[in-house]
Protein backbone atom coordinates (compact mmCIF):
# COMPACT_ATOMS: atom_id res chain seq x y z
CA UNK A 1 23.72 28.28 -29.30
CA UNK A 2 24.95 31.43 -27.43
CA UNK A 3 24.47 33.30 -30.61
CA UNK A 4 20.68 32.47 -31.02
CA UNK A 5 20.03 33.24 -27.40
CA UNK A 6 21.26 36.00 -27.15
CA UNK A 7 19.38 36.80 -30.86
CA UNK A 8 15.65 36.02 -28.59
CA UNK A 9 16.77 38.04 -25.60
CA UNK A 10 17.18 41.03 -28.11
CA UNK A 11 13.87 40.36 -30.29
CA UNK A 12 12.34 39.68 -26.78
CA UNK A 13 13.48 43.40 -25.57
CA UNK A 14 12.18 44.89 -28.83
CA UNK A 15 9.01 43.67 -29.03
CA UNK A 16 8.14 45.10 -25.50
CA UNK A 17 10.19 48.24 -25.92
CA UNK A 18 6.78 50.09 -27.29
CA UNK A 19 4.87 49.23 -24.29
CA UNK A 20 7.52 50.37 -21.78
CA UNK A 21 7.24 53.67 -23.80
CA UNK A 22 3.78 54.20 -23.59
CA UNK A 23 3.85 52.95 -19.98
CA UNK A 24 6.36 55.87 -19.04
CA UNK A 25 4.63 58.49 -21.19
CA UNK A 26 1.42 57.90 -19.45
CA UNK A 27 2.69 57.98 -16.30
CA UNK A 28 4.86 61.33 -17.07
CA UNK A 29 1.66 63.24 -18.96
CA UNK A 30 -0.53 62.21 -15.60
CA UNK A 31 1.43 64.13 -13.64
CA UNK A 32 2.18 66.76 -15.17
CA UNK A 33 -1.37 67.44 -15.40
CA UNK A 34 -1.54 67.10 -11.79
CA UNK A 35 0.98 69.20 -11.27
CA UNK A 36 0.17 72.20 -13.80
CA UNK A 37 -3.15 72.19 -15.51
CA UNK A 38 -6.22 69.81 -12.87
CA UNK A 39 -8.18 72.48 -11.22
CA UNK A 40 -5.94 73.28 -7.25
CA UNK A 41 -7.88 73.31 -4.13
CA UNK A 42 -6.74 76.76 -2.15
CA UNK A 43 -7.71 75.34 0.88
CA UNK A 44 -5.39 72.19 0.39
CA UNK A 45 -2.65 74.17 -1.68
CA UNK A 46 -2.35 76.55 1.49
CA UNK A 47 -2.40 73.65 3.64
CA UNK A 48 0.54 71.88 1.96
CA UNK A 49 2.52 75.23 2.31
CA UNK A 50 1.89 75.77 5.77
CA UNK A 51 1.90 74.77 9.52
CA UNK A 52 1.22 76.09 12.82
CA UNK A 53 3.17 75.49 15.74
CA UNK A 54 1.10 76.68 18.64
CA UNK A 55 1.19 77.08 22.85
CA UNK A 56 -1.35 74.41 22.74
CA UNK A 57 -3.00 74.63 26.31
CA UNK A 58 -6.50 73.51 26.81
CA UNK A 59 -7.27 75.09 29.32
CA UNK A 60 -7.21 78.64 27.88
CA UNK A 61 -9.92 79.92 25.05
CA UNK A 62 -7.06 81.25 23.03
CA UNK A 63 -4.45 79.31 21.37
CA UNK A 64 -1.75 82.00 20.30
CA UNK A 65 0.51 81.23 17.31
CA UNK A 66 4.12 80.56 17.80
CA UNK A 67 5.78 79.84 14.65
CA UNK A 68 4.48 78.74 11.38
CA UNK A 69 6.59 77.10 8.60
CA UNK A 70 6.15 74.61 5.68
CA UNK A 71 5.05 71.25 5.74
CA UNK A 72 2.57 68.99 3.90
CA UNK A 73 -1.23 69.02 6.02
CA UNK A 74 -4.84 68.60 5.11
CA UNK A 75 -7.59 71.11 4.21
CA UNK A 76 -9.73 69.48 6.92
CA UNK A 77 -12.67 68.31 4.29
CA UNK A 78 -13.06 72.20 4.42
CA UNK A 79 -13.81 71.48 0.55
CA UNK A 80 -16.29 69.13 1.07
CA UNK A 81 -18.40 71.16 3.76
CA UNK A 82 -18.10 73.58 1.07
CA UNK A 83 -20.27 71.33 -1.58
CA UNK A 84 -22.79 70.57 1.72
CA UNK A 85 -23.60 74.01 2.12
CA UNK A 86 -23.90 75.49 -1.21
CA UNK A 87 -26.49 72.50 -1.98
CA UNK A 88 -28.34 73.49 1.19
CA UNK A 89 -28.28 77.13 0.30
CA UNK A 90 -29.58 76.51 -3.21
CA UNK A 91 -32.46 74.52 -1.83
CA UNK A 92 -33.55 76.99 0.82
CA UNK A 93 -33.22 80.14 -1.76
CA UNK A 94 -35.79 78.35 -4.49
CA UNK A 95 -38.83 79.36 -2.48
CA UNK A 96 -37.42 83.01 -2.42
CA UNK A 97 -38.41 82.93 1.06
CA UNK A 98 -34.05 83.05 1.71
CA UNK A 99 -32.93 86.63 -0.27
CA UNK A 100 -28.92 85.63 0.39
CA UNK A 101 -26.64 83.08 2.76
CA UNK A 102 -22.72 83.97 3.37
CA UNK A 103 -20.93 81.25 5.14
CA UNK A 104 -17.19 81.20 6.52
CA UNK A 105 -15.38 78.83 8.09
CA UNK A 106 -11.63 78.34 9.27
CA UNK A 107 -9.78 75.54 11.22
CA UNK A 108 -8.17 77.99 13.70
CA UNK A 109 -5.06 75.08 14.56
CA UNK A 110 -4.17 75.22 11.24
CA UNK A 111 -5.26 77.91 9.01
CA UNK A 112 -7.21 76.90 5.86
CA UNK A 113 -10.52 78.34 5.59
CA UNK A 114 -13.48 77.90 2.80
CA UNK A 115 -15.91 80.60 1.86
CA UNK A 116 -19.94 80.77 0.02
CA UNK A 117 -20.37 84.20 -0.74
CA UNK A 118 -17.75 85.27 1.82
CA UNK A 119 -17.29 88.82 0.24
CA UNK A 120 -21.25 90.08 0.32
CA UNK A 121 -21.92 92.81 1.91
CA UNK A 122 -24.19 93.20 4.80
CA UNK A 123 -25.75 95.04 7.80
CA UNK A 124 -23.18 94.02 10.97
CA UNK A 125 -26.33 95.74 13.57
CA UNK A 126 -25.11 94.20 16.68
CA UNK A 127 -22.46 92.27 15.77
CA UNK A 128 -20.13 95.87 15.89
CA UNK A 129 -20.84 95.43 19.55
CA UNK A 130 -17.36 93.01 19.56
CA UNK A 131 -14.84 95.45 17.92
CA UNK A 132 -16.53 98.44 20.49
CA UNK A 133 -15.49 95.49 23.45
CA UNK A 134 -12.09 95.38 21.74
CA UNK A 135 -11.38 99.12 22.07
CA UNK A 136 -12.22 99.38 25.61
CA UNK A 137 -9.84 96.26 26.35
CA UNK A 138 -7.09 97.85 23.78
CA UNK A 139 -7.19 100.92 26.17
CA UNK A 140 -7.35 98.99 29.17
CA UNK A 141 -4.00 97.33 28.61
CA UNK A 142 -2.18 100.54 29.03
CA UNK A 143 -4.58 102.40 31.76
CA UNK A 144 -6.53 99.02 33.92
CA UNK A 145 -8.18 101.83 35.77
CA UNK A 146 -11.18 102.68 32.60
CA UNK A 147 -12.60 99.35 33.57
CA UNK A 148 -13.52 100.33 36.92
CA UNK A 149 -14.76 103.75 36.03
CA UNK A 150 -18.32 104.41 36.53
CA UNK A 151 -20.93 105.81 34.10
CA UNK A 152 -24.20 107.77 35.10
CA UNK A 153 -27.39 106.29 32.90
CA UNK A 154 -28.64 109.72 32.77
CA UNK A 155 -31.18 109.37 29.85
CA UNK A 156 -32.23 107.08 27.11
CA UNK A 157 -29.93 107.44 24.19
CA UNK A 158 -31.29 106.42 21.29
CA UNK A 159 -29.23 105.41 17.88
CA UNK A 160 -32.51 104.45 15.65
CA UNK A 161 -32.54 100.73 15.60
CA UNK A 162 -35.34 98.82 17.28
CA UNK A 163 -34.03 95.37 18.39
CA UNK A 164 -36.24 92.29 17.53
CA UNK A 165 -34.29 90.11 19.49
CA UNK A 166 -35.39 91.62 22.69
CA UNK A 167 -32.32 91.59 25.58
CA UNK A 168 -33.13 89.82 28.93
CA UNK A 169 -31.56 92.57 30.73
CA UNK A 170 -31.25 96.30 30.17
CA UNK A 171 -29.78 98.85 32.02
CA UNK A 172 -32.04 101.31 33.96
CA UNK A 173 -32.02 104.64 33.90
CA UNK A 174 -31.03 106.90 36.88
CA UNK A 175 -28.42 103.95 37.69
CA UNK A 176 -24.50 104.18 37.38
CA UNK A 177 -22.73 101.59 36.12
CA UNK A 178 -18.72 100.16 35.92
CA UNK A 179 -17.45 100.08 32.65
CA UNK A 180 -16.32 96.16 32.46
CA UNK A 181 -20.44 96.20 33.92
CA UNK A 182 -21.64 97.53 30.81
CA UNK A 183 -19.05 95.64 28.10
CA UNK A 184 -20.50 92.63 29.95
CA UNK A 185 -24.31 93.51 29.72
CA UNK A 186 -23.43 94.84 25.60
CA UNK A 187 -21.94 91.37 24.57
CA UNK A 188 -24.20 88.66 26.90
CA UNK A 189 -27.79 90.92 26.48
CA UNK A 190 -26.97 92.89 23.67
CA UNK A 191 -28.30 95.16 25.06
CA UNK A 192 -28.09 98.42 23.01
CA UNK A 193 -28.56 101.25 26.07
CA UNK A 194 -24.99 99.87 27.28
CA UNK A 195 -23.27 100.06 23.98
CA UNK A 196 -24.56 103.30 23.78
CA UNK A 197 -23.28 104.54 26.86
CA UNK A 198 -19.75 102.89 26.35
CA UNK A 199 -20.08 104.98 22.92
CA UNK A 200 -20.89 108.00 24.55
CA UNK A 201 -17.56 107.41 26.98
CA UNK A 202 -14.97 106.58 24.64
CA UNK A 203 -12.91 108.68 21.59
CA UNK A 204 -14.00 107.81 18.30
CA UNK A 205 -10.63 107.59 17.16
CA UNK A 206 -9.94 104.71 19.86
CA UNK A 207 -12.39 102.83 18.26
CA UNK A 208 -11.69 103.60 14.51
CA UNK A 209 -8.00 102.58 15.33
CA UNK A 210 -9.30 99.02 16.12
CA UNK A 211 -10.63 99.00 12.73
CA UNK A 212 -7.56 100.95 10.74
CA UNK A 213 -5.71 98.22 12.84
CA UNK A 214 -7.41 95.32 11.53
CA UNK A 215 -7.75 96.74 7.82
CA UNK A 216 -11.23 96.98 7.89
CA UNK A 217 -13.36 99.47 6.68
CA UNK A 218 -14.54 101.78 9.63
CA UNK A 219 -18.51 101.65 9.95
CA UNK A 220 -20.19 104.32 8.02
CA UNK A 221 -24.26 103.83 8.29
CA UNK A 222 -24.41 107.06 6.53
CA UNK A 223 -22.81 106.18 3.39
CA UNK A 224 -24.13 102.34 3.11
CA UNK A 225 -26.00 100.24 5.58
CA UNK A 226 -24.47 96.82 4.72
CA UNK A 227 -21.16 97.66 4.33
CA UNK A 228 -19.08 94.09 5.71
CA UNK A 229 -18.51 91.13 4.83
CA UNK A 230 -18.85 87.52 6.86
CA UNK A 231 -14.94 86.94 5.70
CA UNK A 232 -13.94 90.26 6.87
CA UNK A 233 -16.01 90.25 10.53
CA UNK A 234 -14.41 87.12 11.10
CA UNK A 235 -10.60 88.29 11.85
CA UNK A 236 -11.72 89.98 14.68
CA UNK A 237 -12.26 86.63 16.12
CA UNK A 238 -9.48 85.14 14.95
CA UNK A 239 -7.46 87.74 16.70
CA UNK A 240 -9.22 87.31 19.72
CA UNK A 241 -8.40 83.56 19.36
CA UNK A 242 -4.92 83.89 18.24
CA UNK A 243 -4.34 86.49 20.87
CA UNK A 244 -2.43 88.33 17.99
CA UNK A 245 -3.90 92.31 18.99
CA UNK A 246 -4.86 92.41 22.42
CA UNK A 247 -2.84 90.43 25.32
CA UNK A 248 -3.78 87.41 26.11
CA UNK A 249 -5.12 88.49 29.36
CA UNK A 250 -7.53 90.67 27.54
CA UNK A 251 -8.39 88.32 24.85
CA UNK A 252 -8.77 85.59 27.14
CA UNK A 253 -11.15 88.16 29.17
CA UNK A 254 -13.20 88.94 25.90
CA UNK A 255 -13.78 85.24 24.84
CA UNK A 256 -15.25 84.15 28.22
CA UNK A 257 -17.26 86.81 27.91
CA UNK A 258 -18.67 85.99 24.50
CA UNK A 259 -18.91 81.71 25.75
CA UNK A 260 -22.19 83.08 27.62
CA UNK A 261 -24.11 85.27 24.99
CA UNK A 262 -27.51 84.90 25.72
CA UNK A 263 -28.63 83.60 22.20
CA UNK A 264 -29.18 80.08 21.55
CA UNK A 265 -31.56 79.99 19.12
CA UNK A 266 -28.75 80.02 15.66
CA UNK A 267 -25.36 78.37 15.63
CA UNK A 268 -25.48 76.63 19.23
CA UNK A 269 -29.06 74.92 18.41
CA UNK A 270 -27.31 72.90 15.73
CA UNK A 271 -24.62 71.63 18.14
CA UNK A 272 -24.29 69.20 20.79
CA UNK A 273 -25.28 71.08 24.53
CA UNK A 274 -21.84 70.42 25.95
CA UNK A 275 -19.97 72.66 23.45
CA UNK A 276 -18.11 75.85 24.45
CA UNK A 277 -18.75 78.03 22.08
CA UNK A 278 -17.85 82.33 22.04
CA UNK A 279 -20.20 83.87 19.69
CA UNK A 280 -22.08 86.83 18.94
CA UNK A 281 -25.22 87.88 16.93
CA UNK A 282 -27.04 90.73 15.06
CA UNK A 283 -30.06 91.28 13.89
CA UNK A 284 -31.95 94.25 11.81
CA UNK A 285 -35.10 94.59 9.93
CA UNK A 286 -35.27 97.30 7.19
CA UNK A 287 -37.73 99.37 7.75
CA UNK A 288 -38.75 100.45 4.17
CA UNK A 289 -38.04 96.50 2.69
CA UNK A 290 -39.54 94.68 5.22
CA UNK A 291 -36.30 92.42 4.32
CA UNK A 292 -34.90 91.03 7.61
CA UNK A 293 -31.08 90.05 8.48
CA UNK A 294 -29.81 87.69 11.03
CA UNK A 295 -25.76 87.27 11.99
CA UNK A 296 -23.62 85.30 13.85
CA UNK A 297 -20.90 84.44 14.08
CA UNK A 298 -18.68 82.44 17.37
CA UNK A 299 -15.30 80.06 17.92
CA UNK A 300 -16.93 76.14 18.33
CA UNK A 301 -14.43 74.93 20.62
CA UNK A 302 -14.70 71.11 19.42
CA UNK A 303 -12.83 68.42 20.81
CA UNK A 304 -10.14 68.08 18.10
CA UNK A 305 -10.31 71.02 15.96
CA UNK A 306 -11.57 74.03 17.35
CA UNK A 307 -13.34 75.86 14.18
CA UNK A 308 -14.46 79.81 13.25
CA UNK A 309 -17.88 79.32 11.75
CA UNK A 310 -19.40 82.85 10.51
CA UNK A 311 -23.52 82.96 8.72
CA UNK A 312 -24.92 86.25 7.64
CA UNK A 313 -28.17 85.81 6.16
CA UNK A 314 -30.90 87.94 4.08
CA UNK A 315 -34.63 86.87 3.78
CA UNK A 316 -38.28 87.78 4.68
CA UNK A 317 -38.54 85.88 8.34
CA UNK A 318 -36.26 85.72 11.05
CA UNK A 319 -37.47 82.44 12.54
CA UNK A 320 -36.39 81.12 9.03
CA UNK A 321 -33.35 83.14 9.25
CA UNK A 322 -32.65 81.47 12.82
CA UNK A 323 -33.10 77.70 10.91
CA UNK A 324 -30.65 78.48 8.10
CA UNK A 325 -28.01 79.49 11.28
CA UNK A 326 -28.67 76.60 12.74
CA UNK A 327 -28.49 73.79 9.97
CA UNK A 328 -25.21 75.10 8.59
CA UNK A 329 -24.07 74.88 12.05
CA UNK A 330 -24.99 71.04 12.31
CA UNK A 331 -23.80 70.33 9.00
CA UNK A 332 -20.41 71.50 9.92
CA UNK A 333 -20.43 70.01 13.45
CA UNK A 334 -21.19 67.03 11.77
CA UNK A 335 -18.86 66.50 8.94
CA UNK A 336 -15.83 67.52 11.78
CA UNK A 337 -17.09 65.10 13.71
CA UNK A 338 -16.52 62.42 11.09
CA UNK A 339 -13.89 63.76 9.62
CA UNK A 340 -11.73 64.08 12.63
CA UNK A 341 -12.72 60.28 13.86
């Protein structure tokens, strides 16, 4: 009796032996597809690798890093914004009317980012108003004294460009002004008479060292008019927000300042009114094309996830240039707003 049970227990284990096999060779092939051969998502892959520790205070518009080491995270749905915006950028490029859309974005807490076209090259016009703000407050951290010094608004000084995007306030000739006076009325206004004289007042090599600093190219108009890239303009926010190259006196100082930009019409008409944002925009229209460009790019300060959201765009009309700036700005507002529910 013993004999013939244990006889069924063995036929028993044979006859599902082939099913355990294919059971655990399944299993075994799926991942190691997973693992080595289904397409990786760099925004997740670098989000596995790394994590932030930061200072963490809300009360301050930077956030500086204090340590970063491995861990497992989340890409933030940064992939699935991605799919949003490159259908919404088809769309709006079939009537021609759109010539080219670059998009960044990076969750500043914890690092990955997602690009559309992120290495184009384009016109910065205004936006090189920021790095200009950076040298001055570079300078200022070892001599406080150049951002009381006052300037004489002798004459006009022209550089070429004709703004479209006409600045509430200008300076006025025959009156002196402070320096921190004039980096406020360049960054709020845009207004190009004080860049011009804050230029005039400072060594180019200052300047270029905020750029050699930074790896980025150093502006040459002469040799190619759009000359940087959405991707690369947007470290010098980061910085500001990391508080990695100036202080964080100074950066602190340079983000308030760029929280009142007088320019609502792009990224801050597809948000909610109650969000801080420190931004900046530039504009240019080419002369000999007729082809317009319209920039911007700004820290949204949302509740949760505080996010660097960059748009340089290329097309015939800048009131359609101003809608593409604002949609992707919704879209993204949006999707972080579900996502981090």
């Amino acid at each position: 009796m013993s004999d013939r049970k244990d006889y069924k227990h063995s036929r028993n284990f044979k006859d599902i032996l082939p099913v355990l096999l294919v059971f655990f060779m399944g299993a075994l092939t799926g991942s190691l597809l997973q693992k080595y051969l289904l397409p990786k998502n760099p925004a997740q892959e670098k989000a596995n690798m790394l994590s932030e520790k930061r200072v963490g205070d809300s009360n301050h518009l930077t956030n500086p890093l204090l340590e970063c080491e491995q861990s497992i995270g989340s890409d933030g749905g940064l992939e699935l914004i991605k799919y949003k915006i490159e259908d919404y950028i088809k769309n709006k490029t079939r009537d021609k009317k759109i010539a080219h859309v670059s998009v960044y974005i990076r969750d500043l807490n914890n690092g990955p980012w997602i690009g559309v076209n992120e290495d184009e090259g384009f016109s910065p016009a205004s936006l090189l108003k920021v790095p200009l703000m950076m040298a001055y407050f570079k300078a200022a951290q070892e001599d406080p004294e150049i951002l009381s010094q006052v300037i004489l608004y002798k004459n006009a000084i022209s550089d070429g460009a004709t703004p479209n995007i006409m600045p509430e306030k200008q300076i006025q000739v025959g009156n002196a002004y402070a320096v921190s006076d004039l980096i406020y009325r360049m960054i709020v206004y845009s207004d190009n008479e004080a860049k011009n004289l804050l230029l005039l007042n400072l060594k180019q090599d200052i300047l270029d060292q905020v750029y050699t600093d930074l790896n980025i190219a150093i502006p040459d108009f002469r040799d190619k008019e759009d000359f940087i890239s959405v991707k690369d303009y947007a470290s010098f926010f980061r910085i500001l927000y990391n508080a990695s190259y100036l202080n964080r006196e100074m950066s602190e100082k340079a983000l308030n300042i760029l929280t009142e930009v007088d320019f609502d019409e792009g990224l801050l008409a597809g948000l909610p009114p109650n969000i801080k944002v420190a931004h900046k925009f530039g504009e240019r229209v080419n002369v000999n094309t007729g082809l317009a460009q319209l920039h911007e790019c700004g820290i949204v300060y949302h509740r949760k996830s505080p996010y660097l959201l960059g748009v340089m765009t290329r097309g015939e009309d800048l009131d359609n240039l101003k809608a593409i700036l604002k949609d992707i700005s919704r879209i993204v507002y949006e999707h972080k707003e579900k996502y981090n529910d």
